[in-house]
Protein backbone atom coordinates (compact mmCIF):
# COMPACT_ATOMS: atom_id res chain seq x y z
CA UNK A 1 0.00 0.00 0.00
CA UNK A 2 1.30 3.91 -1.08
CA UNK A 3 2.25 5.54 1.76
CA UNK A 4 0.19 8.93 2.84
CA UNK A 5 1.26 12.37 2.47
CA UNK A 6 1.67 14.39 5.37
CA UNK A 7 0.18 18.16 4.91
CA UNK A 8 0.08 21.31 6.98
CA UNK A 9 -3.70 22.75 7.24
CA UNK A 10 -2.87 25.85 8.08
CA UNK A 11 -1.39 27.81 11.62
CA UNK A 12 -2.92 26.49 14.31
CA UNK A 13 -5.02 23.99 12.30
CA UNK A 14 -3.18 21.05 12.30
CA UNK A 15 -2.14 18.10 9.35
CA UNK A 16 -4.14 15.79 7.36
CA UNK A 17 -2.75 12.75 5.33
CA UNK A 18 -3.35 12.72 2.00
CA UNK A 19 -3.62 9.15 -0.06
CA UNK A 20 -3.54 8.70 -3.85
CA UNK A 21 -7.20 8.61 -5.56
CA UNK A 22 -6.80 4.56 -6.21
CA UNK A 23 -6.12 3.72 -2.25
CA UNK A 24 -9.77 2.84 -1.65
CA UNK A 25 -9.72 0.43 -4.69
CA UNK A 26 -6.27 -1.45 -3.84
CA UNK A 27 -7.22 -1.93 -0.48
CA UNK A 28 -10.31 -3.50 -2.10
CA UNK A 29 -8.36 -5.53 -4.29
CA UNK A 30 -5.60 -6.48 -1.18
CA UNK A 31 -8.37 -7.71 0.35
CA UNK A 32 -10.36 -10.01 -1.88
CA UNK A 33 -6.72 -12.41 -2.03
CA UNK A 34 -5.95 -12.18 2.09
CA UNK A 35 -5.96 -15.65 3.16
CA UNK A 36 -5.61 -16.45 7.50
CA UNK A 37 -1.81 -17.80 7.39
CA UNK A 38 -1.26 -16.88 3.83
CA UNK A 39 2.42 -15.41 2.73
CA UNK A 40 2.01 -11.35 1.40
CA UNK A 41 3.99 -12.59 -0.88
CA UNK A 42 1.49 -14.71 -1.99
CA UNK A 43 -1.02 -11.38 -2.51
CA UNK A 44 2.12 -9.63 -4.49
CA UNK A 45 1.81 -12.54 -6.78
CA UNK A 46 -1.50 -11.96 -7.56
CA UNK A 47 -1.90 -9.01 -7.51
CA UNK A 48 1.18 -8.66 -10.07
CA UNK A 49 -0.65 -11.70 -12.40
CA UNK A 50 -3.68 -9.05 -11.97
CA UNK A 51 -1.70 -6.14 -13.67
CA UNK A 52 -1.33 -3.93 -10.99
CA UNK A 53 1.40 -1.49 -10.35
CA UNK A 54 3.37 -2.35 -7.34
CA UNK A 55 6.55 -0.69 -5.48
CA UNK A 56 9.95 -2.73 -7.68
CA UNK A 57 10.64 -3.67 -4.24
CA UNK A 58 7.46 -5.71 -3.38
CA UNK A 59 7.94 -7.35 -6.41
CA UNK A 60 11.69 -8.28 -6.15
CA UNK A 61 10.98 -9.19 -2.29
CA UNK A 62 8.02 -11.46 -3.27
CA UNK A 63 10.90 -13.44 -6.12
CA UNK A 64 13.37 -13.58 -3.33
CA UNK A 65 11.20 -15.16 -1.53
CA UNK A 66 9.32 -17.64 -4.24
CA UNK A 67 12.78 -19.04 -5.32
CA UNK A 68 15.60 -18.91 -2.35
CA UNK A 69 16.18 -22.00 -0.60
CA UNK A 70 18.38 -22.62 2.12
CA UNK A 71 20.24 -25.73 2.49
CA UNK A 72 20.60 -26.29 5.89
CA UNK A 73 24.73 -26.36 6.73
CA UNK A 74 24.83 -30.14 7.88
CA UNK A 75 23.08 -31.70 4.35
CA UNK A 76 23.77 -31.36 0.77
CA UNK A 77 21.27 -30.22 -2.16
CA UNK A 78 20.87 -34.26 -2.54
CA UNK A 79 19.48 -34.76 1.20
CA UNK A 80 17.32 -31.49 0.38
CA UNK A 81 16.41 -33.15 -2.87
CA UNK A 82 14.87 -36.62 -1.34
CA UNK A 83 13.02 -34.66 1.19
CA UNK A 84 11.19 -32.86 -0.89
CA UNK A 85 10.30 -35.33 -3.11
CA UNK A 86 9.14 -36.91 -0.06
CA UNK A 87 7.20 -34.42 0.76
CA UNK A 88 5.95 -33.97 -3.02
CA UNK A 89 5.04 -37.76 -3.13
CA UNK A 90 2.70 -37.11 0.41
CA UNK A 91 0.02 -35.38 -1.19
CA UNK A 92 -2.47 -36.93 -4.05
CA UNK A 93 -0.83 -34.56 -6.42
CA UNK A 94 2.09 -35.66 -5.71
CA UNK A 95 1.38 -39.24 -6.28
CA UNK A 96 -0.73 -38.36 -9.74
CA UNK A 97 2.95 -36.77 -10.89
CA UNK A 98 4.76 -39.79 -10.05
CA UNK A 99 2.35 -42.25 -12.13
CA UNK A 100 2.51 -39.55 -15.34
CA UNK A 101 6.42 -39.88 -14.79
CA UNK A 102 6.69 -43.89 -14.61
CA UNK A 103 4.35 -44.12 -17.49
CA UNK A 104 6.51 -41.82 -19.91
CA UNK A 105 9.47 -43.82 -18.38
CA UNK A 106 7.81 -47.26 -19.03
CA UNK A 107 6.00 -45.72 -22.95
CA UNK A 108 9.96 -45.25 -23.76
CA UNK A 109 11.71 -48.02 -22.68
CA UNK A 110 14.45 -46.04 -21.33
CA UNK A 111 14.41 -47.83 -17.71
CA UNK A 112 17.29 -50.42 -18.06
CA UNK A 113 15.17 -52.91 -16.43
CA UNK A 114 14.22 -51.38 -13.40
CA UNK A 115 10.80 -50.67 -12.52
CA UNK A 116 9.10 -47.54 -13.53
CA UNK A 117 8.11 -46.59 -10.51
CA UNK A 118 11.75 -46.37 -8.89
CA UNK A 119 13.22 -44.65 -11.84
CA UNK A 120 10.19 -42.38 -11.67
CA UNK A 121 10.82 -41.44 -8.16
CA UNK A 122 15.14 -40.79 -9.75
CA UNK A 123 13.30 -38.55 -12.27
CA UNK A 124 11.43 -36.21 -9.42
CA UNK A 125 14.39 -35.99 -7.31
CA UNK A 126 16.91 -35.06 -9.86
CA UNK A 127 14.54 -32.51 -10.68
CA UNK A 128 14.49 -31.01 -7.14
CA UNK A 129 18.34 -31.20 -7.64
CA UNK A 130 18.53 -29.70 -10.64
CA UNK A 131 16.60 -26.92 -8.99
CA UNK A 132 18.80 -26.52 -6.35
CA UNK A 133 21.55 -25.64 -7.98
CA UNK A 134 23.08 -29.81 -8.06
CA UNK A 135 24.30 -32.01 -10.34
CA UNK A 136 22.69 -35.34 -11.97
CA UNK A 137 25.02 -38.36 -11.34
CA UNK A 138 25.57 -39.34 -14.71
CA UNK A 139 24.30 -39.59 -18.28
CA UNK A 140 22.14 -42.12 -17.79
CA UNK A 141 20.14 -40.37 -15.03
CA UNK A 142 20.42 -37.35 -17.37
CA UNK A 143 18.38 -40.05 -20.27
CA UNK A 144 15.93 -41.38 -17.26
CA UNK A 145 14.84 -37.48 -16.35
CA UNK A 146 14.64 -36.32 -20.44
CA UNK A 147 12.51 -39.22 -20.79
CA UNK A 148 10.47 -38.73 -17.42
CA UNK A 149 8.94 -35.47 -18.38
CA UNK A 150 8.05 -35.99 -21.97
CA UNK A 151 11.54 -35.85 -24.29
CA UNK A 152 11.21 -38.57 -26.86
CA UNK A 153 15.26 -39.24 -26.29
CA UNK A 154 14.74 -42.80 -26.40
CA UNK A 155 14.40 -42.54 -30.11
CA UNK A 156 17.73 -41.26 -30.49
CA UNK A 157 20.70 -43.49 -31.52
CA UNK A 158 22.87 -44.58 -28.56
CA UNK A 159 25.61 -41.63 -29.04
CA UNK A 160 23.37 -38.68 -29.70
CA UNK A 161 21.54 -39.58 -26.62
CA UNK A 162 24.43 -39.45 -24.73
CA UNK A 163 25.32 -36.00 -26.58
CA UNK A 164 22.06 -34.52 -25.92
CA UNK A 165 21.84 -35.53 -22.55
CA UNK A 166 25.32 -34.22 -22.12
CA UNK A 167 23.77 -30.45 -23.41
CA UNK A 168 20.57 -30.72 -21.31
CA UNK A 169 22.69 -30.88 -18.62
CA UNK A 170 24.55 -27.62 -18.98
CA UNK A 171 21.11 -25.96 -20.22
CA UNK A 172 19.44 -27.34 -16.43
CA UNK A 173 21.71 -25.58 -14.82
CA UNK A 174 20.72 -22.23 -16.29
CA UNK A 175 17.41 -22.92 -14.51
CA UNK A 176 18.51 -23.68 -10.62
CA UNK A 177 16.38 -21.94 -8.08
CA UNK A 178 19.62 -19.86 -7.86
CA UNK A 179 19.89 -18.76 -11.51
CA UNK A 180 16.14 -17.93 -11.85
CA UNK A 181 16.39 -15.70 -8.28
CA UNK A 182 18.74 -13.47 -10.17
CA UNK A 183 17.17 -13.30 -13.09
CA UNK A 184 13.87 -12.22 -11.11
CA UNK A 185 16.33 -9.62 -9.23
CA UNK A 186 17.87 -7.70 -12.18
CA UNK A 187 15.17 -8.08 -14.89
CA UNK A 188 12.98 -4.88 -15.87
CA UNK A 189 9.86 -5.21 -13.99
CA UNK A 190 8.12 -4.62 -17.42
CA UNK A 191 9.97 -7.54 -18.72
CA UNK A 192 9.37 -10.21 -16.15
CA UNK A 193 5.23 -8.60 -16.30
CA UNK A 194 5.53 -9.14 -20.37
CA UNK A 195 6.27 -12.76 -19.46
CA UNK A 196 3.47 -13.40 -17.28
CA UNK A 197 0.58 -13.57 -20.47
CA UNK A 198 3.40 -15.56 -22.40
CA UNK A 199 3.62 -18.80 -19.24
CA UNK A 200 -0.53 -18.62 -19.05
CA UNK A 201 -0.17 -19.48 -23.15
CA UNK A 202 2.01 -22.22 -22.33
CA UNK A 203 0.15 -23.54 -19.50
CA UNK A 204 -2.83 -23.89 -21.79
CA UNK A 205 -1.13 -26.20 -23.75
CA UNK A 206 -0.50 -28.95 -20.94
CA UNK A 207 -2.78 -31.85 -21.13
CA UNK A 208 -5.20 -32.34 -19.09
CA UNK A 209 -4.02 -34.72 -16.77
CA UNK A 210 -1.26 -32.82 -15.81
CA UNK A 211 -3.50 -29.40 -15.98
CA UNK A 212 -5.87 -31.42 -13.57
CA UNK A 213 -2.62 -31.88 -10.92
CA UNK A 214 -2.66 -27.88 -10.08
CA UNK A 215 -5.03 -26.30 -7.74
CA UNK A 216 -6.96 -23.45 -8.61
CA UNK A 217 -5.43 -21.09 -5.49
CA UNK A 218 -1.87 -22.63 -7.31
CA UNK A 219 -2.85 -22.25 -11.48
CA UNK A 220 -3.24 -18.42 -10.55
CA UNK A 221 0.15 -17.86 -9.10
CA UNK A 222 1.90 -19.85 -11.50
CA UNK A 223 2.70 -17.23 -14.52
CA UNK A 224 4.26 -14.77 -12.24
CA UNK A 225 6.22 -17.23 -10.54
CA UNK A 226 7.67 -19.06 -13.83
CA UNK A 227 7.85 -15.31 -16.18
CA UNK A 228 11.83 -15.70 -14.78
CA UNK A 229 12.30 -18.75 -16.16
CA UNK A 230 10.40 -17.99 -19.55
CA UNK A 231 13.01 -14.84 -19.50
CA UNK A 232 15.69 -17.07 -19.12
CA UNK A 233 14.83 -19.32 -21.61
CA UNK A 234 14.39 -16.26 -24.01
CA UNK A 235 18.28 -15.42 -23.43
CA UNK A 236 19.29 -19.09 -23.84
CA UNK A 237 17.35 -19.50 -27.23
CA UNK A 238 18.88 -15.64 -28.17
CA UNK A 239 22.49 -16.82 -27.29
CA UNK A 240 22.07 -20.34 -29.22
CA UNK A 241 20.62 -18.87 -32.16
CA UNK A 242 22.91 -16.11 -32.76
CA UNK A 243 25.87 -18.50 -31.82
CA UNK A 244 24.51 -20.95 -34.62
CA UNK A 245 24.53 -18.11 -37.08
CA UNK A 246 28.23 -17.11 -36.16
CA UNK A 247 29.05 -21.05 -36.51
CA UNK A 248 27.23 -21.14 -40.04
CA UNK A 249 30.11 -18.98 -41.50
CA UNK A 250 33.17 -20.86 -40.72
CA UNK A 251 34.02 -24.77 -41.10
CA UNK A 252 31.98 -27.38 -38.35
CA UNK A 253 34.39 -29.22 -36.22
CA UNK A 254 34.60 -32.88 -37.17
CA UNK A 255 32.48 -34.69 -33.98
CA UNK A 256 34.71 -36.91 -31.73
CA UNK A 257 34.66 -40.74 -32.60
CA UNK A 258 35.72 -41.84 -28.95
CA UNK A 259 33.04 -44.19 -27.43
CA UNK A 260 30.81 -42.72 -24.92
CA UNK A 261 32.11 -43.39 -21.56
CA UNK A 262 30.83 -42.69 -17.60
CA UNK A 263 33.87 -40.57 -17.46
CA UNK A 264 33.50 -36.62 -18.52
CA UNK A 265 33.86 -36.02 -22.27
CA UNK A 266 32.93 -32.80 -23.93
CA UNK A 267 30.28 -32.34 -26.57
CA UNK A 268 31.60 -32.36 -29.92
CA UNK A 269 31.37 -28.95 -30.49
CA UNK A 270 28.82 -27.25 -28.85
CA UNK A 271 31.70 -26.08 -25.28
CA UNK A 272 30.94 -22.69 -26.42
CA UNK A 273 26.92 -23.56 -25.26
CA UNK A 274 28.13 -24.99 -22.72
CA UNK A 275 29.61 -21.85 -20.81
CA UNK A 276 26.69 -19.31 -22.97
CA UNK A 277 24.09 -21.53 -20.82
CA UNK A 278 25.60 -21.67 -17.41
CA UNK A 279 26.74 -17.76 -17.56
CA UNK A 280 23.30 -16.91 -18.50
């Protein structure tokens, strides 16, 4: 809410506080989303999904908020990781996500043998890792969580999976709860508000079952809180595309023929994407 403005009535007859001509309507609209127990931040949110104007600062404290998360001193972002896909996999929602995840794993074959369920539950928490700011164990897990959320990389030959999955896992780590907080923190306001419209597209397009997954209170808050990462993926594609262009005017290197191995190889060419997605 605006501050007041203080203003001498005259000698002898005191101040008044003067309020912009709106205040009556945002305290209307402040007070249609309070919630008993319910974050402000969680008002900012909605209010900002709403369209209107708020203090930078509001918004930037509300992001800070949304997307830091402190790993307490004694675990590691893998402890952090299983927790809160035990915590995910407590509520129905939860457990709905887990059975769309084993069924893409088990509709592409990608599971090695094990059951879908366990490498479904491998997909969810290297996501939370991901998120935090960690690393997936190898290429393999990499494959597993590419095939978990939808990526057909199980029709890929043997090498380029390995390739891809190798490039996916630079272009996570442009997306870590981390990354996304500073994007949120030194994007134009109009920018990351631009992006909002832009997530509600996208979210359209889900299917239904996973559209069915988000709660009504939750589907309203989600376009403010993903616009960073639509803004970072903007950069990413920018930095690719303009990257390929520069690459389309001087001689492709020849791919490497060594065999893929668990040890850490670099993609054939693409180091340059590489650093362009973890700087951004």
């Amino acid at each position: 809410m605006p501050r007041g403005h203080r203003r001498s009535l005259g000698r002898g007859r005191g101040t008044e506080v003067v309020y912009p001509d709106d205040m009556a309507e945002r305290c209307r609209q402040v007070a249609t989303r309070m919630r008993r127990g319910q974050p402000w931040q969680m008002v900012a949110f909605s209010l900002f999904a709403g369209g209107v104007e708020l203090p930078e600062e509001t918004i930037r404290a509300a992001y800070r908020w949304a997307l830091t998360i402190e790993v307490p001193a004694d675990s590691d972002e893998l402890d952090v990781a299983e927790c809160g896909v035990d915590q995910l996999l407590s509520t129905v929602a939860g457990r709905r996500l887990e059975g769309l995840v084993a069924a893409q794993v088990k509709r592409s074959g990608i599971g090695q043998g094990e059951p879908p369920s366990a490498v479904a539950r491998g997909v969810l928490t290297n996501l939370f890792l991901v998120q935090l700011g960690g690393e997936v164990a190898d290429d393999q897990a990499t494959i597993e969580l590419l095939a978990g959320i939808g990526v057909p990389i199980a029709e890929l030959p043997p090498d380029e999976r390995v390739q891809a999955a190798r490039f996916m896992d630079a272009v996570f780590s442009a997306f870590s709860f981390d990354e996304l907080a500073g994007v949120a923190e030194h994007t134009p306001v109009d920018e990351l508000r631009a992006a909002i419209p832009v997530v509600a597209n996208l979210l359209e397009l889900l299917p239904p079952t996973l559209r069915a997954l988000v709660p009504g209170a939750v589907a309203e808050l989600l376009p403010p809180l993903l616009a960073p990462l639509v803004v970072q993926l903007g950069r990413i594609a920018a930095s690719l595309d303009a990257d390929q262009h520069g690459a389309g005017q001087t001689e492709a290197p020849l791919p490497s023929q060594r065999p893929a191995t668990m040890d850490p190889m670099p993609l054939p060419s693409p180091s340059h994407h590489e650093r362009e997605a973890r700087s951004a």
